[in-house]
C-alpha atoms as a PDB file:
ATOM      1  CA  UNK A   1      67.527  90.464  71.099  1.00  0.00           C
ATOM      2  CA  UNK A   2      66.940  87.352  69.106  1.00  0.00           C
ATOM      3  CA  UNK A   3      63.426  85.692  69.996  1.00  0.00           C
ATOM      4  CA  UNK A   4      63.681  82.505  72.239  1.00  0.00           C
ATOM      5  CA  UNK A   5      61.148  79.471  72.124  1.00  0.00           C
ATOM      6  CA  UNK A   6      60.065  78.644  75.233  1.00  0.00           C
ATOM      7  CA  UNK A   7      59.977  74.652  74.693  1.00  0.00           C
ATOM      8  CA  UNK A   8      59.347  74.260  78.557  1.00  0.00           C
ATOM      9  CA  UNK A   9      56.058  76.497  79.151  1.00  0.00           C
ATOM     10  CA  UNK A  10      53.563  74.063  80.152  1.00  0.00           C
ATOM     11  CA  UNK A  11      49.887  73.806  78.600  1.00  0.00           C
ATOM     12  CA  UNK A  12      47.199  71.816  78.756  1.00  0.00           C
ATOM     13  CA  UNK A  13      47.109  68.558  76.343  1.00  0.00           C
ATOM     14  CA  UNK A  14      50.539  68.384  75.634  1.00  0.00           C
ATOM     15  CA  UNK A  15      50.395  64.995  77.054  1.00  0.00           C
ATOM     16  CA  UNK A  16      48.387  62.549  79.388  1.00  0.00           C
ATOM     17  CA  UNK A  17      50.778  62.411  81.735  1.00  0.00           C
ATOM     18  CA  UNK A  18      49.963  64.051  85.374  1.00  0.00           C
ATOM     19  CA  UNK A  19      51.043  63.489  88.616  1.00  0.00           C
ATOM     20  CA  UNK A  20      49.269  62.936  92.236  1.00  0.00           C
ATOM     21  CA  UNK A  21      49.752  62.480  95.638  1.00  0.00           C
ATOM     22  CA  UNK A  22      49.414  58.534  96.481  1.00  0.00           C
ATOM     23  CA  UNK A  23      49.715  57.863 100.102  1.00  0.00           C
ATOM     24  CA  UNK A  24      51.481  58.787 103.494  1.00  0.00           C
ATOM     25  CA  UNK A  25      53.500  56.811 105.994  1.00  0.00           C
ATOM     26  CA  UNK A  26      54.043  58.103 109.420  1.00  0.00           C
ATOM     27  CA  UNK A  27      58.104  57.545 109.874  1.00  0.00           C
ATOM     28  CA  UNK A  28      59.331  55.942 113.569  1.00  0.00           C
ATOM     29  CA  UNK A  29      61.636  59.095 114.171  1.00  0.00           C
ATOM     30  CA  UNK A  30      58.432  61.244 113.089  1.00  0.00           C
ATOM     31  CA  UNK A  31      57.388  63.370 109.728  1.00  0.00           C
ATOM     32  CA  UNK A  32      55.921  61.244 107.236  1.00  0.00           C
ATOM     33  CA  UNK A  33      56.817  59.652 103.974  1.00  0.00           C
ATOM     34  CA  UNK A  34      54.958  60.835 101.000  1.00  0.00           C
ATOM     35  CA  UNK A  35      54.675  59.491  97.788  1.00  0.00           C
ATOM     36  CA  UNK A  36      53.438  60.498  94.330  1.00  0.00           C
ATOM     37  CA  UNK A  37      52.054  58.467  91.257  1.00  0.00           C
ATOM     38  CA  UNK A  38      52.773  59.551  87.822  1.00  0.00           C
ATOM     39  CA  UNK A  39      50.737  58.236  85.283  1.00  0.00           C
ATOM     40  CA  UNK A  40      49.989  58.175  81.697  1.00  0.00           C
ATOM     41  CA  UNK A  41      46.321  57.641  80.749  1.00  0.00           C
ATOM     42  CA  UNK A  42      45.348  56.018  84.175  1.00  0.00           C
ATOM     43  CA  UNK A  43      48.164  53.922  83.968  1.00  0.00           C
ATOM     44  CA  UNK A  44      50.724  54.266  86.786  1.00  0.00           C
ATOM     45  CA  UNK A  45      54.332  54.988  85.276  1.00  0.00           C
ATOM     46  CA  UNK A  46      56.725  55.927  88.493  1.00  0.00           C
ATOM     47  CA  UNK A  47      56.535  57.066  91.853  1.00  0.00           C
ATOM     48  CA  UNK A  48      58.551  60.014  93.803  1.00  0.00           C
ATOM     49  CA  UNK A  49      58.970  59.769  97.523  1.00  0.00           C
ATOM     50  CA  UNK A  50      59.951  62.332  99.573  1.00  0.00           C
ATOM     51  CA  UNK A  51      60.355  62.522 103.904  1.00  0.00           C
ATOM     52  CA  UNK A  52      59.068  65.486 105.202  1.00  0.00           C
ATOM     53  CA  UNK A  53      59.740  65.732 108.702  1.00  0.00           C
ATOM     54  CA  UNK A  54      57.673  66.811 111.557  1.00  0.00           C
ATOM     55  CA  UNK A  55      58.697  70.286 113.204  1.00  0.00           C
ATOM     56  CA  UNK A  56      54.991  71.140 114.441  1.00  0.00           C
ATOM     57  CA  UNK A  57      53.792  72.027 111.394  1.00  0.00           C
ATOM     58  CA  UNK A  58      50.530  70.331 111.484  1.00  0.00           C
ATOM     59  CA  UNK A  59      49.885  67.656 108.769  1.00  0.00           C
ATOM     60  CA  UNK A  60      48.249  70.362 105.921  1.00  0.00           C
ATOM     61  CA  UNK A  61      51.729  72.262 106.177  1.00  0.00           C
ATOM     62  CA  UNK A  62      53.845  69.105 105.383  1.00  0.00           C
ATOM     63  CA  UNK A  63      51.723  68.237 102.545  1.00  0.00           C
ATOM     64  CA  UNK A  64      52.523  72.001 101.381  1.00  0.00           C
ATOM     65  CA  UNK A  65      56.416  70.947 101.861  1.00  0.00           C
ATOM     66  CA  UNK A  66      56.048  67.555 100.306  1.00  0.00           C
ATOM     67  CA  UNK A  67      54.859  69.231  97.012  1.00  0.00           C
ATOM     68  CA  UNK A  68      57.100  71.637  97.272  1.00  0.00           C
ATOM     69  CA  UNK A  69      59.790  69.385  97.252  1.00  0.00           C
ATOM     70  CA  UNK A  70      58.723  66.932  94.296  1.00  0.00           C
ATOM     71  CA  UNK A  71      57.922  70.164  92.544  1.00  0.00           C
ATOM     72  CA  UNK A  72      61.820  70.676  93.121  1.00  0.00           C
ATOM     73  CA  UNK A  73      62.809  67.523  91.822  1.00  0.00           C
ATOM     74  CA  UNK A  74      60.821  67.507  88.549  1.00  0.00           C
ATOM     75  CA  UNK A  75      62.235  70.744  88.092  1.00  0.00           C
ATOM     76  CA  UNK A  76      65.981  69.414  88.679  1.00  0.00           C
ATOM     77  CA  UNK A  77      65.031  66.544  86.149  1.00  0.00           C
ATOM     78  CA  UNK A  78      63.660  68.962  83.330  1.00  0.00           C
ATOM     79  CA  UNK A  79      66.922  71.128  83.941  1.00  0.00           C
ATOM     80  CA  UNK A  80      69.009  67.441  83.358  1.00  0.00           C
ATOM     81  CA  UNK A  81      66.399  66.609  80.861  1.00  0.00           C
ATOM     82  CA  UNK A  82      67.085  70.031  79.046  1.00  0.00           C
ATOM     83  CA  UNK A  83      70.815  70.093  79.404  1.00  0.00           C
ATOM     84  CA  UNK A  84      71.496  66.216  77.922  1.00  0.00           C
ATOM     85  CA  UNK A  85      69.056  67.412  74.794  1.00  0.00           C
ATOM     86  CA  UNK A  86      71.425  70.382  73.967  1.00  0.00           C
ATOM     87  CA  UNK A  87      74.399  68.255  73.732  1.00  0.00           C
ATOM     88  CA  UNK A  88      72.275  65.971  71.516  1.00  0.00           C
ATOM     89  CA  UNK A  89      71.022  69.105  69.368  1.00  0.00           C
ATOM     90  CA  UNK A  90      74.889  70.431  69.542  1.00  0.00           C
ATOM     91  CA  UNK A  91      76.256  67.360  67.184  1.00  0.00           C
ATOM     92  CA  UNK A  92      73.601  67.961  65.361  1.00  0.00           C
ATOM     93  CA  UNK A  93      73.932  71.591  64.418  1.00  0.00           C
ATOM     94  CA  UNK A  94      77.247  71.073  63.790  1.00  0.00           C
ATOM     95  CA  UNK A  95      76.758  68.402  61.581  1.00  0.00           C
ATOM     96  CA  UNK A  96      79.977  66.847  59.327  1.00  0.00           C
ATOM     97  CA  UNK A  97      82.165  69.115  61.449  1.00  0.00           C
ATOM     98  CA  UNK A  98      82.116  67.454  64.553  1.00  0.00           C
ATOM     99  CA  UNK A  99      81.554  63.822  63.307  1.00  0.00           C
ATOM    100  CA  UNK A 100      85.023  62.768  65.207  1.00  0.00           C
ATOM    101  CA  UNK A 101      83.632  63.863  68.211  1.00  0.00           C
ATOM    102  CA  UNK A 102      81.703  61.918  71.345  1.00  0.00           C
ATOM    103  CA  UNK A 103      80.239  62.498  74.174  1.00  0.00           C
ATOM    104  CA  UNK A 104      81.865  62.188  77.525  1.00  0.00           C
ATOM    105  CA  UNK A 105      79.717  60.401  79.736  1.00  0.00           C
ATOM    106  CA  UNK A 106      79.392  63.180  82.005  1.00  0.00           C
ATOM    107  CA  UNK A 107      78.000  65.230  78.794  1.00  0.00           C
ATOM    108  CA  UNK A 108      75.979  62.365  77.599  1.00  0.00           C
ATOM    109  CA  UNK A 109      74.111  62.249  81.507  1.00  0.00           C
END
C-alpha cells in the first residue's frame, strides 16, 4: 500500500491561529448561545456561534456540547476545505491534458 501524507494531522506552530470560547447568551426559549473567537496573533479573525439548548444538563454539560459542535463544524469546513483543494490539485496533475476543462461551480465550492 502506497504511503499517504497526512496534510491534516495537527501540530503545534503550524500557525498562530487558535480558537476560544468568547461569551454566552441565555436564549428566551432557554439553552444558551455560545460563541467562539478565532484569532491570528491576538487579533480576532471570525466568530462561530452555536445554540445549545437546555435539556437539564447543567451549564458545564452544554459547554461540553457547544464544543462539541464547533469542533463539528471546523471539521465539516476542513472536509470542504480539503475537497475544493483536490479539484484545484486535479487540473494541475493533469496539466496540458485537461486545459479545455473548468470547474463547475459545484466542483469549484
Amino acid at each position: 500500500m502506497p504511503q499517504i501524507e497526512d496534510r491534516l494531522r495537527p501540530r503545534d506552530g503550524l500557525n498562530n491561529h487558535s480558537i476560544a470560547f468568547a461569551r454566552m447568551t441565555p436564549q428566551a426559549r432557554g439553552g444558551a448561545e455560545f460563541v467562539f473567537n478565532i484569532s491570528d496573533s491576538m487579533q480576532p479573525v471570525s466568530e462561530l456561534t452555536v445554540i445549545i439548548p437546555a435539556r437539564g444538563q447543567g451549564l458545564d454539560q452544554m459547554m461540553v456540547e457547544a464544543h462539541d459542535a464547533i469542533i463539528d463544524i471546523l471539521r465539516q469546513l476542513i472536509y470542504r476545505a480539503d475537497k475544493s483543494r483536490a479539484n484545484y490539485e486535479r487540473f494541475t496533475h493533469v496539466g496540458a491534458l485537461c486545459r479545455d476543462e473548468e470547474l463547475s461551480e459545484v466542483e469549484f465550492l
